[in-house]
Structure formats: C-alpha cells, structure tokens
Protein backbone atom coordinates (compact mmCIF):
# COMPACT_ATOMS: atom_id res chain seq x y z
CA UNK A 1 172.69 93.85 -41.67
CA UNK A 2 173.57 96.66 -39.62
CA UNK A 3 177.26 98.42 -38.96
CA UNK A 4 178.42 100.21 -35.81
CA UNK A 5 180.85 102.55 -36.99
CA UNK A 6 182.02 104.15 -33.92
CA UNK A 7 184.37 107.37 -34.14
CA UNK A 8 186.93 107.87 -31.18
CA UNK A 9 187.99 111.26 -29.53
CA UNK A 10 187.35 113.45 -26.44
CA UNK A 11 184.82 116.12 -26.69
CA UNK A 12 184.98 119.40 -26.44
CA UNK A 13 186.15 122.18 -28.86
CA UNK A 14 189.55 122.22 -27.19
CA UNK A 15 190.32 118.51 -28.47
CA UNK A 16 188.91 118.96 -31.75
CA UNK A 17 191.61 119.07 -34.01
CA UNK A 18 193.80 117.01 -31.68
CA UNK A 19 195.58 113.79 -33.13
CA UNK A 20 193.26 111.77 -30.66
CA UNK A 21 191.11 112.63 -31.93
CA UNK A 22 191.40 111.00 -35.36
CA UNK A 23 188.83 108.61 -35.20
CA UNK A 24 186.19 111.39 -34.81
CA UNK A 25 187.49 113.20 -37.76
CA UNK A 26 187.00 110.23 -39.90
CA UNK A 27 183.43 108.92 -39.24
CA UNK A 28 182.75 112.71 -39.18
CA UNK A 29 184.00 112.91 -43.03
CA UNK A 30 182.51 109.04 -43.88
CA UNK A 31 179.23 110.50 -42.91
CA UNK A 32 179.72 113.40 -44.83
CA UNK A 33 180.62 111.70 -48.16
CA UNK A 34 177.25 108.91 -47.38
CA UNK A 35 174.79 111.71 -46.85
CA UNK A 36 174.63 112.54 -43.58
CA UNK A 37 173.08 115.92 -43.26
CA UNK A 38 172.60 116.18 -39.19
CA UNK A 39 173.86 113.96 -36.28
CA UNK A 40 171.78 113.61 -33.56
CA UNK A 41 171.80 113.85 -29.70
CA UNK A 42 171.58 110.64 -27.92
CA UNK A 43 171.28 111.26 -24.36
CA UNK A 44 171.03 107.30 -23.89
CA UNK A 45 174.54 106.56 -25.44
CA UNK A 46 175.87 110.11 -24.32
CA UNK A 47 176.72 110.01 -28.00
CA UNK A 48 175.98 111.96 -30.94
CA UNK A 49 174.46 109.52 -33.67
CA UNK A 50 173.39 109.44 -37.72
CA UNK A 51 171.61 106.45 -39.22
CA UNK A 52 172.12 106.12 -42.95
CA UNK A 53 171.06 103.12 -45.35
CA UNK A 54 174.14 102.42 -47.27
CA UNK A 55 173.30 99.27 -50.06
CA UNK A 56 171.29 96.47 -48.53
CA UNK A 57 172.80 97.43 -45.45
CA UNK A 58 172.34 99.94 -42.67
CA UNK A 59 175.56 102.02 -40.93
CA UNK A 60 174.50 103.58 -37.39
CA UNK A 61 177.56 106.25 -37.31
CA UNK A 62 178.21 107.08 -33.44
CA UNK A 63 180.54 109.64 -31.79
CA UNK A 64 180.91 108.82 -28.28
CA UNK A 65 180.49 112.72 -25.97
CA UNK A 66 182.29 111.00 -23.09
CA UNK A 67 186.21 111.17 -22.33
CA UNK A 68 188.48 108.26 -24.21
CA UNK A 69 188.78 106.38 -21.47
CA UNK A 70 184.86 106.02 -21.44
CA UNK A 71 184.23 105.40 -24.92
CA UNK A 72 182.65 102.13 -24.63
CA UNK A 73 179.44 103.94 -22.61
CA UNK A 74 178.12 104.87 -25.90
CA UNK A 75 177.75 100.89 -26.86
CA UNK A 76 175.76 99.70 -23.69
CA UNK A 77 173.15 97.88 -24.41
CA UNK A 78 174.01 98.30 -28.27
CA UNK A 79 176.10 95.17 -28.77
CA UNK A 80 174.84 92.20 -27.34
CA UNK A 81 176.70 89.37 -28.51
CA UNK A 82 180.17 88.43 -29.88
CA UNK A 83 178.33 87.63 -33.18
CA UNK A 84 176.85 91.20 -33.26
CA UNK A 85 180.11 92.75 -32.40
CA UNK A 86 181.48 91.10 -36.08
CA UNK A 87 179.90 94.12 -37.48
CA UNK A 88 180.89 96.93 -35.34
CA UNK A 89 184.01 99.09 -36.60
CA UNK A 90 185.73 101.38 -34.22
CA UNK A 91 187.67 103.92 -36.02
CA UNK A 92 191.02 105.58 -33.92
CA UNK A 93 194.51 106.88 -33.48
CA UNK A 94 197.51 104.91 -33.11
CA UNK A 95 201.15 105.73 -32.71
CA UNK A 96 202.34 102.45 -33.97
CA UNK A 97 201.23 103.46 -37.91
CA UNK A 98 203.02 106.38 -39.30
CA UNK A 99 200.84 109.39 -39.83
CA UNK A 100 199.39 109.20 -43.72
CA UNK A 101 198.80 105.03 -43.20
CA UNK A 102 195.80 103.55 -41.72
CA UNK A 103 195.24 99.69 -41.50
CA UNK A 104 192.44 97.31 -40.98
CA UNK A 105 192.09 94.80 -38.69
CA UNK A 106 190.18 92.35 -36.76
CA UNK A 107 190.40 90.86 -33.31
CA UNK A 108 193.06 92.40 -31.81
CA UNK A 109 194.39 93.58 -28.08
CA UNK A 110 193.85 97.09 -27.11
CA UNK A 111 197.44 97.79 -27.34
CA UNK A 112 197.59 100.26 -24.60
CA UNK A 113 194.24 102.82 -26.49
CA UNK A 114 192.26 103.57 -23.62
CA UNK A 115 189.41 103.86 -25.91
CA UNK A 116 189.71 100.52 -27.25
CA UNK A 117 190.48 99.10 -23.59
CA UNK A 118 186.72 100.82 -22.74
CA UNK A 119 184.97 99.17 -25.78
CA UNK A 120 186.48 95.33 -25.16
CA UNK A 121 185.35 95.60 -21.39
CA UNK A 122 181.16 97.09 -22.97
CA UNK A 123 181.28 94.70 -25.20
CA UNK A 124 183.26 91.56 -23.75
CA UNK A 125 185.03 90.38 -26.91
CA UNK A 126 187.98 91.64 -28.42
CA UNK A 127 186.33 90.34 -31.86
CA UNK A 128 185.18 93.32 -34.02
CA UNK A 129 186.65 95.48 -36.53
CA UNK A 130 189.21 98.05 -35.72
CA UNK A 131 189.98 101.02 -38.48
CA UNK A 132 193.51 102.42 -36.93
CA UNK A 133 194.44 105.77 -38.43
CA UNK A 134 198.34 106.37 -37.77
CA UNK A 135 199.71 109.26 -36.31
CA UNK A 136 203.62 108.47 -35.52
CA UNK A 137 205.55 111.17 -36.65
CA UNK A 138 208.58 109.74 -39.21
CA UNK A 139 212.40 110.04 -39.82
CA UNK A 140 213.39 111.61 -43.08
CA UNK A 141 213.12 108.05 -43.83
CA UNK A 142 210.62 107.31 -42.78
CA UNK A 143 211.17 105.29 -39.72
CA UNK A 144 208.96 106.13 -36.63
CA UNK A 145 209.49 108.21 -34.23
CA UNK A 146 207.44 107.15 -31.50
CA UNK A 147 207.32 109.45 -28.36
CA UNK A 148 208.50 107.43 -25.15
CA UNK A 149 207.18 107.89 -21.81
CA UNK A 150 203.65 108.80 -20.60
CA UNK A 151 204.32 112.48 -20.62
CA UNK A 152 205.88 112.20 -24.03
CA UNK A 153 202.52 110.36 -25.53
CA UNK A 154 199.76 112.40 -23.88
CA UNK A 155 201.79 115.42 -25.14
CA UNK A 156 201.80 113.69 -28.50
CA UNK A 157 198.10 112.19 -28.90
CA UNK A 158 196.65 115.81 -27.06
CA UNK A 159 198.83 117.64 -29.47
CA UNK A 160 196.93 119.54 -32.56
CA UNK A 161 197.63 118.69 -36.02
CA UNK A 162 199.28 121.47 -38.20
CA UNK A 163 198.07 122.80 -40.87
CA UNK A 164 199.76 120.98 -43.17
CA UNK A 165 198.86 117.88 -41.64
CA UNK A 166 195.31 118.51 -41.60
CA UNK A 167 195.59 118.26 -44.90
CA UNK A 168 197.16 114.95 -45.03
CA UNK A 169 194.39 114.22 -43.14
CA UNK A 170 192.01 115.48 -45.73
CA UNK A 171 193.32 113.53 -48.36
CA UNK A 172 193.71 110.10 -46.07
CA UNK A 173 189.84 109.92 -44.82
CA UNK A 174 189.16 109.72 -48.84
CA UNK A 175 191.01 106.50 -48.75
CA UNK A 176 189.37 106.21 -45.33
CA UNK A 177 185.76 106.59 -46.72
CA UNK A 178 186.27 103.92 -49.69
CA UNK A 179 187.43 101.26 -47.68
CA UNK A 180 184.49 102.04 -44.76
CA UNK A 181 182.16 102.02 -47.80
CA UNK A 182 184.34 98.97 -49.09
CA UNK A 183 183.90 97.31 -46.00
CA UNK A 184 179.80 98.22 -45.67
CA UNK A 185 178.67 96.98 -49.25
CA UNK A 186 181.26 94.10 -50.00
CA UNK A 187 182.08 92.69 -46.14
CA UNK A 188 185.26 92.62 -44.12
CA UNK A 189 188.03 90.45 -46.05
CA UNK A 190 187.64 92.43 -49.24
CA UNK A 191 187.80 95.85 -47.01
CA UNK A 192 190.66 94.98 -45.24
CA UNK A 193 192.58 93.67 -48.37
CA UNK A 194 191.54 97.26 -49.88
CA UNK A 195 192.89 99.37 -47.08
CA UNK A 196 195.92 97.35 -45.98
CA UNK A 197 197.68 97.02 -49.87
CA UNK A 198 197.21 100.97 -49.89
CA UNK A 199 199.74 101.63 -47.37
C-alpha cells in the first residue's frame, strides 16, 4: 500500500517559518526522522517529492511549490479514486487547535483552509486523512484566542513563529512523526486514537 503524505505551505523563503506553513514543517521533519536524505523536483506536480519504503508499505512525501490556494495541483492525476484517497494524509495549520495540539481526522469539510478547499475540488472527495497542527494562540488559561476578521487571520497564519515557539514546534512534530509512522505501519484507527488521546 502506498501513503500520500502531503505537507501544506506557500513557497518561498519569505513564508518559511510562517505558521502556514506548518504542514510543510512537519512532513519536512517526518521525512527527516524516516530517512529521507534529498527531496526531489517534480516539475509534473510543481512539487518537491521523496519516496521512502516505510514497513510493508510505501510513503510518497510531497510538498506542493504552488501558493495555498493551489495546493491540490500537486495531486492531479495522483489520486484517482475515493478508495485511493483513504490513504492520502494532508498535513496543515489550523486556528481552531491551540498551538502545541494537533489532531487526526478523517472526512471532514475544509473549514474555511484554502489548501484543503484546493485538495477536495483535485481529488473530488472530502474522504482522506487530515493531520491538523494547531496554531491558535491561548489565554493564560488556556482558552483560544482566535483572531477575527480576514485581516486579523492572514496577519495571523502569514505571521512567523518566535523563537520560542519554534521550539514548541520542535518538540510537537516528534509526537507528529510517531503518529504519521503510527498511522503508516499500523493503519488509520490506531493512528488517530494515538494522536488524538495525546492532546
């Protein structure tokens, strides 16, 4: 069986340590901690890619070069049907998780992530896996404090982490990595159960 783990951000060295993009950051440290030495250039995709055998399986690891709003692009042609689409994983920001949480799930609206909105309309189903790393800034405690207004949230997602938090970061694509690993070797249910009792 093969996994689609697809990583979501803008590129560009200006965005690079921007909370958008989050999802990048995190498929760029799973590949990391499975091996992956180089990505490659896939003018096809407009993506940069990294095959790695992971267990009986296989993980194709795939960070989209277009804007957000294009992301699905790098999946024409790549998933083909709703059953193939069971085993792709998109990994990105959200402002409804508190930054330091992350939760799995499966078959779920957009919610407003242009990314995500991209990906449904390549790949006509809303039915695949969706890794959402949170990045709501918190109360004292700890309830969110979710920007409001479209000026507020671009500010927000376009915003670059602080040090500090790219630390957090750090230490959250380790939990990241298990459960992606989790999810590779031992399927979704047992994944998701992993990642969502963590928060």
């Amino acid at each position: 069986m093969q996994y689609i783990i697809v990583g979501l951000g803008n590129p560009g060295q200006e965005y690079e340590v921007t909370r958008h993009n989050t999802g990048r950051i995190i498929v760029d440290a799973f590949g990391k901690s499975i091996g992956v030495k180089e990505w490659k250039e896939n003018k096809k995709l407009k993506a940069e890619t990294a095959e790695m055998k992971l267990g009986k399986n296989t993980v194709l690891l795939i960070k989209p070069n277009t804007f957000m709003n294009k992301s699905g692009d790098a999946l024409k042609g790549l998933v083909k049907s709703k059953k193939a689409a069971e085993t792709l994983v998109v990994v990105h920001d959200d402002l409804d998780i508190p930054f330091g949480n992350m939760k799995m799930s499966f078959n779920k609206s957009a919610g407003g992530h242009r990314g995500v909105e991209s990906i449904i309309k390549t790949v006509k189903t809303e039915g695949f896996i969706r890794l959402r790393i949170g990045i709501c800034p918190t109360t004292p405690s700890g309830k969110l404090k979710k920007p409001q207004g479209e000026k507020e949230v671009e500010k927000a997602i376009l915003g670059k982490f602080k040090p500090l938090e790219f630390e957090a970061l750090k230490k959250l694509s380790k939990r990241a990595n298990e459960g992606l690993e989790t999810l590779v070797l031992e399927g979704k249910d047992i994944a998701t159960g992993k990642i969502n009792s963590g928060n």
